[in-house]
Each structure stands twice: as structure tokens, then as C-alpha cells.
PDB file of N, CA and C in Angstrom:
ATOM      1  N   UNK A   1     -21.384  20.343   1.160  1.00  0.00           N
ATOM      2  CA  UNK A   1     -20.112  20.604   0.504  1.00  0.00           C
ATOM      3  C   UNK A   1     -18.974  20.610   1.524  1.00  0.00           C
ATOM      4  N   UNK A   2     -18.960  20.889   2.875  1.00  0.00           N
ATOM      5  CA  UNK A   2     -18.060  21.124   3.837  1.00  0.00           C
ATOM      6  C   UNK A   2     -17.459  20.374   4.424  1.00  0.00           C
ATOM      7  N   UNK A   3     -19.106  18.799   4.326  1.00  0.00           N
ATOM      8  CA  UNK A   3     -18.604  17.936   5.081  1.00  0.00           C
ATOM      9  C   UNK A   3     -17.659  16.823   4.191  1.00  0.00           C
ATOM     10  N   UNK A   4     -17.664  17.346   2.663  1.00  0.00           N
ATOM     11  CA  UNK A   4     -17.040  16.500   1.377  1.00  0.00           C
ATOM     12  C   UNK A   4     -15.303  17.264   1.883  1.00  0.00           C
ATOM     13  N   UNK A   5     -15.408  17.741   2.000  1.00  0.00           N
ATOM     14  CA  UNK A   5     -14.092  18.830   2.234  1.00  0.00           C
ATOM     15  C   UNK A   5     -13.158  17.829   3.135  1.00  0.00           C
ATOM     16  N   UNK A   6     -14.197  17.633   4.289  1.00  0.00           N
ATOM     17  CA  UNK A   6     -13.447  17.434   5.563  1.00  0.00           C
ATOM     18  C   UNK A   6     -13.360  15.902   5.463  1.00  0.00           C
ATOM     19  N   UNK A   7     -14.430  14.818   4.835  1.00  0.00           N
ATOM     20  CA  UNK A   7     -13.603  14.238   4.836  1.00  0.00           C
ATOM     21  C   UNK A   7     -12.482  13.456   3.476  1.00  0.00           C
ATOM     22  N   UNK A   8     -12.291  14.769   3.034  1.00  0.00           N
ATOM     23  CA  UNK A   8     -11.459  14.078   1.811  1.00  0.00           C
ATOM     24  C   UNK A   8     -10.449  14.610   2.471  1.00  0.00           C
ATOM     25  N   UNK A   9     -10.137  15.328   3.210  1.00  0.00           N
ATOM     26  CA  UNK A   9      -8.562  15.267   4.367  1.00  0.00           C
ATOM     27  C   UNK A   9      -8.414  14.679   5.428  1.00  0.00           C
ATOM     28  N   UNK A  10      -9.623  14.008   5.813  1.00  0.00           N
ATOM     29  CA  UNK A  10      -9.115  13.285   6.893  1.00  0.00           C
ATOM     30  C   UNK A  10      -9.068  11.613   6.714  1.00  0.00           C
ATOM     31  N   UNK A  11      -9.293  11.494   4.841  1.00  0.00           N
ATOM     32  CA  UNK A  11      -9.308  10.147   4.404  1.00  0.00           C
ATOM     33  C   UNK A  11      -7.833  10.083   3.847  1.00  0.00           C
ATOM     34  N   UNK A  12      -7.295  11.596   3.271  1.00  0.00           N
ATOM     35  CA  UNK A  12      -6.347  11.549   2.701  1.00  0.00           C
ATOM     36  C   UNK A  12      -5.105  11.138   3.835  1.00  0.00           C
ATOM     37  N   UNK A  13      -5.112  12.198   5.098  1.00  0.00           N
ATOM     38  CA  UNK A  13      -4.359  11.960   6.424  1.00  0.00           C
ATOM     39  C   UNK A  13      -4.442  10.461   6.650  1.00  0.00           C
ATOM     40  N   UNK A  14      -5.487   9.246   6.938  1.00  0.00           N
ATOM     41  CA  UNK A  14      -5.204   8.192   7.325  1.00  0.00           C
ATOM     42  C   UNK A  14      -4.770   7.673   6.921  1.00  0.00           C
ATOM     43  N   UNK A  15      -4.695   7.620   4.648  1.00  0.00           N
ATOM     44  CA  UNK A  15      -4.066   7.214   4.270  1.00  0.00           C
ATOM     45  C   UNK A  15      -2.255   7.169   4.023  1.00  0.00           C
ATOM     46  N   UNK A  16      -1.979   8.353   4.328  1.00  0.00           N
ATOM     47  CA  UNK A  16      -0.842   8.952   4.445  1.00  0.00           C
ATOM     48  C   UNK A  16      -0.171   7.987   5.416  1.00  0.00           C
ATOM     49  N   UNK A  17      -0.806   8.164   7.048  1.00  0.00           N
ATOM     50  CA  UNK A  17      -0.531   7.591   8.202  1.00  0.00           C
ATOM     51  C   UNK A  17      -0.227   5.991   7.486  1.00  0.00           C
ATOM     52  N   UNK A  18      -1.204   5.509   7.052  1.00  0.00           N
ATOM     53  CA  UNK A  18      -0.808   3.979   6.811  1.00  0.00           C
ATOM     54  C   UNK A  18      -0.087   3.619   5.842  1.00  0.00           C
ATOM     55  N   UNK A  19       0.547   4.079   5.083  1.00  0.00           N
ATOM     56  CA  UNK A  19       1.465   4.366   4.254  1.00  0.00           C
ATOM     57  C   UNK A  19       3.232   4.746   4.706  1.00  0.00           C
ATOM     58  N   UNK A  20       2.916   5.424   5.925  1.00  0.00           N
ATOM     59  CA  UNK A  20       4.063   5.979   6.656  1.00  0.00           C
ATOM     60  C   UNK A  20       4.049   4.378   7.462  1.00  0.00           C
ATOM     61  N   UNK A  21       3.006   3.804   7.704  1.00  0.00           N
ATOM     62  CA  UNK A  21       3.420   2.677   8.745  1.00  0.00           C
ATOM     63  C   UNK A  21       3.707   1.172   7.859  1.00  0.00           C
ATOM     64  N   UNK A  22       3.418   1.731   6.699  1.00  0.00           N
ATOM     65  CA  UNK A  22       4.097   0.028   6.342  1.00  0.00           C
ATOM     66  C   UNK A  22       5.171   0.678   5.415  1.00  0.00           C
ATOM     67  N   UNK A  23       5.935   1.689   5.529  1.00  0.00           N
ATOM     68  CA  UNK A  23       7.359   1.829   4.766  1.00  0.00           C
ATOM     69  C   UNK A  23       7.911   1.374   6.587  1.00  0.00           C
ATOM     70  N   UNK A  24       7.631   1.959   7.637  1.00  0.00           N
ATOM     71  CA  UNK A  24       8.669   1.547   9.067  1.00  0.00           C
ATOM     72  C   UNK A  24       8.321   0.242   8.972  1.00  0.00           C
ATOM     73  N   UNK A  25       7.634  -0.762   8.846  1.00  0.00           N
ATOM     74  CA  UNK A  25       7.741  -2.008   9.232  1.00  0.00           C
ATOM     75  C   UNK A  25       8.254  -2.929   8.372  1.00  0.00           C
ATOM     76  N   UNK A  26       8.542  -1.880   6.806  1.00  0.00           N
ATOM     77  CA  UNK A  26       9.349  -2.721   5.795  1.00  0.00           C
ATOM     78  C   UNK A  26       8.419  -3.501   5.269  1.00  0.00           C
ATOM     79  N   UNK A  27       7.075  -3.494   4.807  1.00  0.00           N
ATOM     80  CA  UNK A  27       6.046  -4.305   4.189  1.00  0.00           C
ATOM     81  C   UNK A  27       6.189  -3.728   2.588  1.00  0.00           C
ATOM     82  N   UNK A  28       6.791  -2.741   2.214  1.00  0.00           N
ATOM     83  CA  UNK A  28       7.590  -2.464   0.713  1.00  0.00           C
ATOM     84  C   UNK A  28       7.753  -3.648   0.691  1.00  0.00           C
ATOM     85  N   UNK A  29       8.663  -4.307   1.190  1.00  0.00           N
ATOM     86  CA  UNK A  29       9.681  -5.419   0.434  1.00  0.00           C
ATOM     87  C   UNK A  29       9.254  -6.484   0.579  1.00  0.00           C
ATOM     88  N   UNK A  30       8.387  -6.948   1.450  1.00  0.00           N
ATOM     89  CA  UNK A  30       7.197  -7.274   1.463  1.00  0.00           C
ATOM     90  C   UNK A  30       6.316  -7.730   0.666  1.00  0.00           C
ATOM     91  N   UNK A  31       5.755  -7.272  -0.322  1.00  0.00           N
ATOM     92  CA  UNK A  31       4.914  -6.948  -0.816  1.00  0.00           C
ATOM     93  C   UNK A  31       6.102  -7.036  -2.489  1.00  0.00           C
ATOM     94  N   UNK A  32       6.909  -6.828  -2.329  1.00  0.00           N
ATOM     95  CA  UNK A  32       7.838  -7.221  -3.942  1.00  0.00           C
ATOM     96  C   UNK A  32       8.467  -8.035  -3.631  1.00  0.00           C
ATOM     97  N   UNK A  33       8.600  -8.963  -2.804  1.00  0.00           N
ATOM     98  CA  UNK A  33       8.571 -10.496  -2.862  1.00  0.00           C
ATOM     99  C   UNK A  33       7.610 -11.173  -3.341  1.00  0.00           C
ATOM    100  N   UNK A  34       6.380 -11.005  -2.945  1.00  0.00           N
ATOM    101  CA  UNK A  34       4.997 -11.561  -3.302  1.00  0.00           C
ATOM    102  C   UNK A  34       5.003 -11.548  -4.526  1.00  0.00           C
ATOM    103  N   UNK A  35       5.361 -10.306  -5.460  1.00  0.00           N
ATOM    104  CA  UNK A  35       4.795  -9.959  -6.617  1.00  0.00           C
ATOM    105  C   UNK A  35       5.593 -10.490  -7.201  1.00  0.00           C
ATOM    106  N   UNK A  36       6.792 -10.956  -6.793  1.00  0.00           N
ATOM    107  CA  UNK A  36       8.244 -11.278  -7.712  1.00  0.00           C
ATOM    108  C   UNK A  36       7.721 -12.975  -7.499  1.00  0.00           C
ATOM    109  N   UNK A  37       7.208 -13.740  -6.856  1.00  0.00           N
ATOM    110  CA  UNK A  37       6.906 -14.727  -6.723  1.00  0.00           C
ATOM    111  C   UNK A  37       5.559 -15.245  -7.557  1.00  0.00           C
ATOM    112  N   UNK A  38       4.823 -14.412  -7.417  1.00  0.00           N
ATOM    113  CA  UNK A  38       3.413 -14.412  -8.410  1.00  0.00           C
ATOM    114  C   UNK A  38       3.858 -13.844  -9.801  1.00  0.00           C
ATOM    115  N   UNK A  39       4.879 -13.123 -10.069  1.00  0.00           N
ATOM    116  CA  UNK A  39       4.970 -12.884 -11.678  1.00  0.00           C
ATOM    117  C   UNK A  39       5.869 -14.640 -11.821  1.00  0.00           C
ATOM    118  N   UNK A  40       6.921 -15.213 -10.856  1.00  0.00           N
ATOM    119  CA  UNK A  40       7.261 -16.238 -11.694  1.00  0.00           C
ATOM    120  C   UNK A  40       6.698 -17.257 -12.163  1.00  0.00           C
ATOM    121  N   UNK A  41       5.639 -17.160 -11.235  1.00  0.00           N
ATOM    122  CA  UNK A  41       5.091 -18.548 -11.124  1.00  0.00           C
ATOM    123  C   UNK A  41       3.740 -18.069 -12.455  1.00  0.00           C
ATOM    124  N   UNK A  42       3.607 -17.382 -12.966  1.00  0.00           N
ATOM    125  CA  UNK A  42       2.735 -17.118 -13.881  1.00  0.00           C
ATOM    126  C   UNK A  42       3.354 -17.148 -15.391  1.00  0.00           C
ATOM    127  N   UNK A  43       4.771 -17.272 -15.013  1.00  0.00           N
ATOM    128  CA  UNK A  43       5.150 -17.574 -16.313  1.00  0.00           C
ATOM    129  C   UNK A  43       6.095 -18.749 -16.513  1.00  0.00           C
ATOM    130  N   UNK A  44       5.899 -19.766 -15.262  1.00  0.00           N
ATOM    131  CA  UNK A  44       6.119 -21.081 -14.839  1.00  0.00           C
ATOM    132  C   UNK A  44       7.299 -21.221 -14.292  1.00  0.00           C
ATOM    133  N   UNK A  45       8.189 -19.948 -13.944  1.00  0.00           N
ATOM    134  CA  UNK A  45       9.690 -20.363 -13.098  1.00  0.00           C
ATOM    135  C   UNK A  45       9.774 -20.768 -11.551  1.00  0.00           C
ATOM    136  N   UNK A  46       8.361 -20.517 -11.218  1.00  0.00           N
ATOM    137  CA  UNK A  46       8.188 -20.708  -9.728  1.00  0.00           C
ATOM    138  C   UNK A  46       7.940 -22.018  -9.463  1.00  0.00           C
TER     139      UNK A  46
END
């Protein structure tokens, strides 16, 4: 049970961390380009 504990905070912490590192490198916007490009092209404007 202790070791479920520990690592559901230290999975939660890395995720956090990599989350904090792709808002600084700007991969948000990133990443809604892609999607803005794959929704057009799925409904043939791309």
C-alpha cells in the first residue's frame, strides 16, 4: 500500500514537471496548430 502511495506522487510530480516544460517552450501552441490543421483537413479545408 505505501509503495502505491509513493508512487502515485512521484508519477503525479513528473507529470506536473513535464507539463511545466512544454507551457516554457510554448508546445501549447504547438500542439493547436496541429489540431487546427487536422480538424481542417478532416472536413476538407486543408
Amino acid at each position: 500500500m505505501r509503495v502505491r502511495k509513493h508512487a502515485w506522487v512521484v508519477l503525479t510530480i513528473t507529470a506536473l514537471a513535464f507539463i511545466a516544460i512544454g507551457i516554457f517552450r510554448n508546445e501549447a501552441a504547438v500542439v493547436l496548430r496541429k489540431a487546427t490543421m487536422i480538424c481542417m483537413e478532416c472536413i476538407g479545408l486543408g
